[in-house]
Each structure stands twice: as structure tokens, then as C-alpha cells.
C-alpha atoms as a PDB file:
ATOM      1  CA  UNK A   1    -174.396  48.651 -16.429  1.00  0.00           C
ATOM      2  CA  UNK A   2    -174.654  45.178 -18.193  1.00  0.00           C
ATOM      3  CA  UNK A   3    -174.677  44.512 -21.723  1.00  0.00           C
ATOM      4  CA  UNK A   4    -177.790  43.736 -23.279  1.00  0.00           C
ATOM      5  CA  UNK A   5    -175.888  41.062 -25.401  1.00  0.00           C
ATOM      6  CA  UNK A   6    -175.209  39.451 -22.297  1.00  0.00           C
ATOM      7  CA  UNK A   7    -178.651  38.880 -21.744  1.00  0.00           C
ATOM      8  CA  UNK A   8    -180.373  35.643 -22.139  1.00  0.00           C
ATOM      9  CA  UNK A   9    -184.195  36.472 -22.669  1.00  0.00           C
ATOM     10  CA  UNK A  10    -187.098  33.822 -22.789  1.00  0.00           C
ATOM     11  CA  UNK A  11    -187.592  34.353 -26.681  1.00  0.00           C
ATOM     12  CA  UNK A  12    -183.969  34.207 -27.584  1.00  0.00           C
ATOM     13  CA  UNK A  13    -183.016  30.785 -29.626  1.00  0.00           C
ATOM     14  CA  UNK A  14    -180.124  30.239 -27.359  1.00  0.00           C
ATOM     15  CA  UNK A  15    -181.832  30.041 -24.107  1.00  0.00           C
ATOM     16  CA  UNK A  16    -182.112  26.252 -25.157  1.00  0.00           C
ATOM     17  CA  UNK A  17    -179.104  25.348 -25.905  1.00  0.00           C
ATOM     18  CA  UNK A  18    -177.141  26.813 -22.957  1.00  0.00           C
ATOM     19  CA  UNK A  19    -180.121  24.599 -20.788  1.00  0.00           C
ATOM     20  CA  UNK A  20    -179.398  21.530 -22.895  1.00  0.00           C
ATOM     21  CA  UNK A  21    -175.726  21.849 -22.831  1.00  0.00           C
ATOM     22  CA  UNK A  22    -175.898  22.817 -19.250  1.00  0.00           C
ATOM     23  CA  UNK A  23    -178.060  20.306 -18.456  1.00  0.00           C
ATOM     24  CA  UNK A  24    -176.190  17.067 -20.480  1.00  0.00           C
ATOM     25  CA  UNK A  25    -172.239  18.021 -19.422  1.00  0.00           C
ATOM     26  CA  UNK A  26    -173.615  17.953 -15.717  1.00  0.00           C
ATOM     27  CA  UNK A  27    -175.695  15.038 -16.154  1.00  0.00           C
ATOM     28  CA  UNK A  28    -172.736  13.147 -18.394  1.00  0.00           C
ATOM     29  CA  UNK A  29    -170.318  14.224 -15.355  1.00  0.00           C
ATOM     30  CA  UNK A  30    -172.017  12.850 -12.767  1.00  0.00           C
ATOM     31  CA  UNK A  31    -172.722   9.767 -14.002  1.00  0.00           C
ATOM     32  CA  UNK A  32    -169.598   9.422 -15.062  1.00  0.00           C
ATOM     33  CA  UNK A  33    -168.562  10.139 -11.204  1.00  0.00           C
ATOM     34  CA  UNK A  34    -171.150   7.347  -9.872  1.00  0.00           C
ATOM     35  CA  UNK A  35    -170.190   4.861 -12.403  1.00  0.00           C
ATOM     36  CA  UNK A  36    -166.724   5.500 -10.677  1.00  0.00           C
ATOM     37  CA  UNK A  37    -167.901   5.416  -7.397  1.00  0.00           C
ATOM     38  CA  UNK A  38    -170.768   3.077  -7.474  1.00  0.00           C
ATOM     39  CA  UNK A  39    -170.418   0.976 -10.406  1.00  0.00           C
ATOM     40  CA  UNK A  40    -172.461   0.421 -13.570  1.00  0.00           C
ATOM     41  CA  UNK A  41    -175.920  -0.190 -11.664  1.00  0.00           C
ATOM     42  CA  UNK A  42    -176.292   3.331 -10.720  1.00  0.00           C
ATOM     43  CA  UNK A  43    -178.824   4.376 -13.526  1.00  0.00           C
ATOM     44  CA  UNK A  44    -180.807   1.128 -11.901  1.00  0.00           C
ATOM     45  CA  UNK A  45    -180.650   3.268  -8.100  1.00  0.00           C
ATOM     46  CA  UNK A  46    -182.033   6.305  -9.847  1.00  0.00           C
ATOM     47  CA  UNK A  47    -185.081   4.408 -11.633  1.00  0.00           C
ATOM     48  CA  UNK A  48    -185.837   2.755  -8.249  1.00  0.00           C
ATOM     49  CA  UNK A  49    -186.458   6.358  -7.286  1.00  0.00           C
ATOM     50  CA  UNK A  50    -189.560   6.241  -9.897  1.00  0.00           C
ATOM     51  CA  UNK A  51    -190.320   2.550  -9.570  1.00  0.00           C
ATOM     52  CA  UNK A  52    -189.510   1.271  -6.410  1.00  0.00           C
ATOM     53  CA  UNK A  53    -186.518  -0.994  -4.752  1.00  0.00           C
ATOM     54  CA  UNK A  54    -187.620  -3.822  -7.005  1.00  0.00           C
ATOM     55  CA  UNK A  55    -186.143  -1.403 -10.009  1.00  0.00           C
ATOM     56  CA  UNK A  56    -182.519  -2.221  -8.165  1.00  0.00           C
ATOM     57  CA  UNK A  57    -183.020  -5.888  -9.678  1.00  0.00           C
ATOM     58  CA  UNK A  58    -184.350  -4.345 -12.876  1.00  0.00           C
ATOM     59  CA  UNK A  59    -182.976  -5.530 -16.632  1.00  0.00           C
ATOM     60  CA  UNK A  60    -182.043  -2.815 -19.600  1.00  0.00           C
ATOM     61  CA  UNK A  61    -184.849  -1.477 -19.349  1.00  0.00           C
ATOM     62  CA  UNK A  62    -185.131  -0.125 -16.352  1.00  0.00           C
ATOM     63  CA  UNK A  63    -181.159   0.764 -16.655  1.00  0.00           C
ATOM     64  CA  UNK A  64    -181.944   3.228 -19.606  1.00  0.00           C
ATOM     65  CA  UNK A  65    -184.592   4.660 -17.495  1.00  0.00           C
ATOM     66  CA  UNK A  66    -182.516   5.551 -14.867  1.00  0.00           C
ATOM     67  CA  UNK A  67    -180.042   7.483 -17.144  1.00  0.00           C
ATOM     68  CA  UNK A  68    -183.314   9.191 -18.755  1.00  0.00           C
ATOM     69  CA  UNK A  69    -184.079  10.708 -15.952  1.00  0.00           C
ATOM     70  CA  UNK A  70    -180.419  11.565 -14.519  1.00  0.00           C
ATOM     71  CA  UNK A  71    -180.169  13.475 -17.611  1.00  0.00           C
ATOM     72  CA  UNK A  72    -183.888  15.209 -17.356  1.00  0.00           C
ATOM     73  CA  UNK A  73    -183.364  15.988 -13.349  1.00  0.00           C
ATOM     74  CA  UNK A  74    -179.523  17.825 -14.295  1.00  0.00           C
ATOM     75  CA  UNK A  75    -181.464  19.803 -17.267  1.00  0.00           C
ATOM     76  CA  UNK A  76    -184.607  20.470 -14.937  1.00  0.00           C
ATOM     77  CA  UNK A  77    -181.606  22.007 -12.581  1.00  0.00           C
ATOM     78  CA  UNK A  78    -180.245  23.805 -15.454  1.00  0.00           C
ATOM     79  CA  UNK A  79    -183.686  25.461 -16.209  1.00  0.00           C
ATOM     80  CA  UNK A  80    -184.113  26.356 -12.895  1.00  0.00           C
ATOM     81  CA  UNK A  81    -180.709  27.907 -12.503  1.00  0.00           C
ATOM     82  CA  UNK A  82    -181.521  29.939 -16.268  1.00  0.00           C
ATOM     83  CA  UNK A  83    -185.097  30.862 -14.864  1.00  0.00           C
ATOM     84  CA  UNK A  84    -183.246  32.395 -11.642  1.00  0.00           C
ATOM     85  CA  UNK A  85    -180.730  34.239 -13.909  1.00  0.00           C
ATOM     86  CA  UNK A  86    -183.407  36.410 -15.104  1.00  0.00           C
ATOM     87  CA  UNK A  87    -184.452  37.772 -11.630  1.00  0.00           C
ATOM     88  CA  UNK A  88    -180.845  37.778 -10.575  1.00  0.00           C
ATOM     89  CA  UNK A  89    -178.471  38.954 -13.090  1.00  0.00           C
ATOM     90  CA  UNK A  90    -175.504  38.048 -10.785  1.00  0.00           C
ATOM     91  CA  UNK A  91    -175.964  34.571 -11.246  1.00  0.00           C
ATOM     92  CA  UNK A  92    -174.563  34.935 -15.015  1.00  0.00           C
ATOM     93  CA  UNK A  93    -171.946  37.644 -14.256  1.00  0.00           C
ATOM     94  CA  UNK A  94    -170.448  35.361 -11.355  1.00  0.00           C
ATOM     95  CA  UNK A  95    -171.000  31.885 -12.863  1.00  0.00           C
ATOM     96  CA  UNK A  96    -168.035  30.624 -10.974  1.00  0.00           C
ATOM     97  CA  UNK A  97    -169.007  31.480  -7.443  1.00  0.00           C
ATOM     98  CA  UNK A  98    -172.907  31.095  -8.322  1.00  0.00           C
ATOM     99  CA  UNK A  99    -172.204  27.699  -9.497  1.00  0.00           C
ATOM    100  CA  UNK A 100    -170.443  26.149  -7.215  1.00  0.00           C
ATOM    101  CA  UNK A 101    -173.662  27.589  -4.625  1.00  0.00           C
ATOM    102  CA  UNK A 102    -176.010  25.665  -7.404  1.00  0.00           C
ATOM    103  CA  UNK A 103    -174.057  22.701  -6.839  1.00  0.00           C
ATOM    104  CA  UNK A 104    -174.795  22.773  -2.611  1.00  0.00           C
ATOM    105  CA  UNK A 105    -178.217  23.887  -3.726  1.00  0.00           C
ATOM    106  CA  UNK A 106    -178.796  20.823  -6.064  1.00  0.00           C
ATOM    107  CA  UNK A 107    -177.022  18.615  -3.189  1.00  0.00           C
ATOM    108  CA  UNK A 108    -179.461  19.309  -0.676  1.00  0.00           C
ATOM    109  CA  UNK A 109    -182.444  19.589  -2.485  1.00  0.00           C
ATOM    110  CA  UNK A 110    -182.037  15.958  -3.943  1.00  0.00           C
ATOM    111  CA  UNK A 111    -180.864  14.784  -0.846  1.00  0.00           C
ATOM    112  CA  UNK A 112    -183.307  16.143   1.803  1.00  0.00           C
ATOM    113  CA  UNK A 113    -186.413  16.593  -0.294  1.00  0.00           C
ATOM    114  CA  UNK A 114    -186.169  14.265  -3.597  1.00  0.00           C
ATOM    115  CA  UNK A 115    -184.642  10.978  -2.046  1.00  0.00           C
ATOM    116  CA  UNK A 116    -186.858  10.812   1.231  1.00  0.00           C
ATOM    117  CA  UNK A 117    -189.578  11.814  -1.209  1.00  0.00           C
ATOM    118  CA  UNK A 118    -188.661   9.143  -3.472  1.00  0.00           C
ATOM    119  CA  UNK A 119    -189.838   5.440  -4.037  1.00  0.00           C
ATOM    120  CA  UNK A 120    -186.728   4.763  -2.071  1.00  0.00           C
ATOM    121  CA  UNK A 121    -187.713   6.396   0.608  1.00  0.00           C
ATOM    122  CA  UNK A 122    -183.870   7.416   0.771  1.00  0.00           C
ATOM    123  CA  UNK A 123    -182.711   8.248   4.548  1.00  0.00           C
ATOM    124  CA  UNK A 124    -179.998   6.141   5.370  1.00  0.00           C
ATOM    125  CA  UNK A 125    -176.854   7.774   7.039  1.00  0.00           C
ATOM    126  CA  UNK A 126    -174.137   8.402   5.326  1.00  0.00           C
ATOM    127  CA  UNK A 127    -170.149   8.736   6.079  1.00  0.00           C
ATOM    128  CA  UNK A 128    -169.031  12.248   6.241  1.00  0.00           C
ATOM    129  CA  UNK A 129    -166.755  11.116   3.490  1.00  0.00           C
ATOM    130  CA  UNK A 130    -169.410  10.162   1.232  1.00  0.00           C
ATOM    131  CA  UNK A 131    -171.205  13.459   2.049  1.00  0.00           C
ATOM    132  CA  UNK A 132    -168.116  15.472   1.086  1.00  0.00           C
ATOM    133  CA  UNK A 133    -167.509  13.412  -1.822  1.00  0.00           C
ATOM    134  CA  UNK A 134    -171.027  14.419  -2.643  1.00  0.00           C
ATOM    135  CA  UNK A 135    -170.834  18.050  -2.180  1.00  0.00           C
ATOM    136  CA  UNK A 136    -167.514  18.354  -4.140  1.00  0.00           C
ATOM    137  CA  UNK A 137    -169.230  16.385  -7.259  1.00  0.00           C
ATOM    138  CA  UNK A 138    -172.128  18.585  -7.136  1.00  0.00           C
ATOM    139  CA  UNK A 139    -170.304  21.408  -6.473  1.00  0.00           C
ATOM    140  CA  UNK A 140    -167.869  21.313  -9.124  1.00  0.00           C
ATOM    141  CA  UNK A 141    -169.304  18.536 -12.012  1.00  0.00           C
ATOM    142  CA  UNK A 142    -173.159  19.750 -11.519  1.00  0.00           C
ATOM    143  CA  UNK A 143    -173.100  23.160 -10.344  1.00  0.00           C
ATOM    144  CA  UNK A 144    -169.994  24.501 -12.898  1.00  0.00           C
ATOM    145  CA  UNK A 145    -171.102  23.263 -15.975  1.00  0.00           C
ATOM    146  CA  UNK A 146    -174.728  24.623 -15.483  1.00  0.00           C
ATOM    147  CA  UNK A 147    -173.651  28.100 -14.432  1.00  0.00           C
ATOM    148  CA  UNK A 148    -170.679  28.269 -17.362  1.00  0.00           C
ATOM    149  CA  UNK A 149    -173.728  27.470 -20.178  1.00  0.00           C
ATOM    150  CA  UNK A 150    -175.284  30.783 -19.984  1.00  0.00           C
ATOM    151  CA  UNK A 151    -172.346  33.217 -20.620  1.00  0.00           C
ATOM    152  CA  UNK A 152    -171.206  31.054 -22.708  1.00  0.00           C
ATOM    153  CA  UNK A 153    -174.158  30.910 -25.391  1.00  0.00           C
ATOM    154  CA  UNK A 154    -174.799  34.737 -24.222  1.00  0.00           C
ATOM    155  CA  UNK A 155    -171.752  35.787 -26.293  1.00  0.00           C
END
């Protein structure tokens, strides 16, 4: 039997902030992973996803962009991984396991529906290093932090 304490409901004023924090600590993770990775022109990548390849040559503009929407995609993920935790209330009572699953879950879905779908038109092969790399960021910096933000604003 589960605790109704433990239970996040639509109306409750902390359904919010476990999205946002959710949301922002995955988003501020992997960014902070590509910037690593990648370099500083990341954000620049991701706006070209709205814009176009052109964005890739873009100014500050189109920089700040790019983290705008990092940062809304991770808390659309974190949403979506809240909205699932009502239906399935083993998603917040195994936020470890569940979370790293997210993490595959966000993986694939940006990279076999989002990117081709993108103004990129994102296909190009990739290394199976880069493709691990990628499942072990999501996995642990996207995936974790999402999953952790419920129980932890459900206490």
C-alpha cells in the first residue's frame, strides 16, 4: 500500500517544482556535458534544430535560443516523466531504475524522431563511442535527475 503523502497529484503546489527542478538540473547537466564534449557552440546546434543550418553561423542571439530550448525540451521530458507517474506509480517508488530507462527513452526519442524531424534533418552516423557516450549522459545526467525530483518534493 503506498502512502498518500507520497503522492504527487495535478492540484498539489509541488507538482511544479519537482518538474522545474527536474527539468533545469537535467538540462544544466547536459549542457554542461556538450560544452565538454562539443564546445561552447552547442546551444547554436540546438537552435539550428528550430531555424535551420544557417543558425550554426548564428550570433548571441541565436546562442541564447539554443539554451532556451535545451532547457524547455529537458522540462517538457520532466513533465512527461511526472504525467506517466500518475498512471504508473512505480515510476516514483523506483526512481533509480525508472530513470535511468527515462534516460534511453529520452535518447532515442530525440535521436530517431526529434533530430531527423528537425531543421537539421539530423541522420548522420555516428561512432559507437559517441552513441555510448550518449546513452550514459542521458542515462545518468537526464534520466536521474528527472526521476529523483518527484520523491523528492513528495516528502
Amino acid at each position: 500500500m503506498e502512502e498518500t503523502s507520497a503522492v504527487l497529484s495535478p492540484r498539489d503546489p509541488r507538482v511544479l517544482p519537482a518538474i522545474l527542478l527536474g527539468g533545469l538540473a537535467a538540462g544544466a547537466l547536459d549542457l554542461a556535458s556538450a560544452f565538454y564534449s562539443y564546445g561552447w557552440g552547442v546551444p547554436r546546434a540546438i537552435a539550428g534544430g528550430l531555424l535551420g543550418p544557417e543558425a550554426t553561423q548564428g550570433g548571441t542571439g541565436t546562442w541564447i535560443l539554443g539554451v532556451f530550448l535545451h532547457f524547455f525540451i529537458t522540462c517538457v521530458a520532466a513533465a512527461v516523466y511526472y504525467a506517466g507517474s500518475l498512471r504508473l506509480p512505480f515510476l516514483r517508488t523506483n526512481w533509480l531504475v525508472c530513470g535511468l530507462f527515462f534516460g534511453i527513452a529520452v535518447f532515442l526519442v530525440m535521436n530517431l524522431i526529434v533530430l531527423p524531424l528537425s531543421a537539421l534533418h539530423s541522420v548522420s552516423p555516428r561512432s559507437v563511442e559517441s552513441l555510448i557516450q550518449g546513452l550514459l549522459v542521458h542515462m545518468f545526467l537526464v534520466g536521474l535527475p528527472i526521476s529523483f525530483s518527484l520523491p523528492f518534493f513528495s516528502r
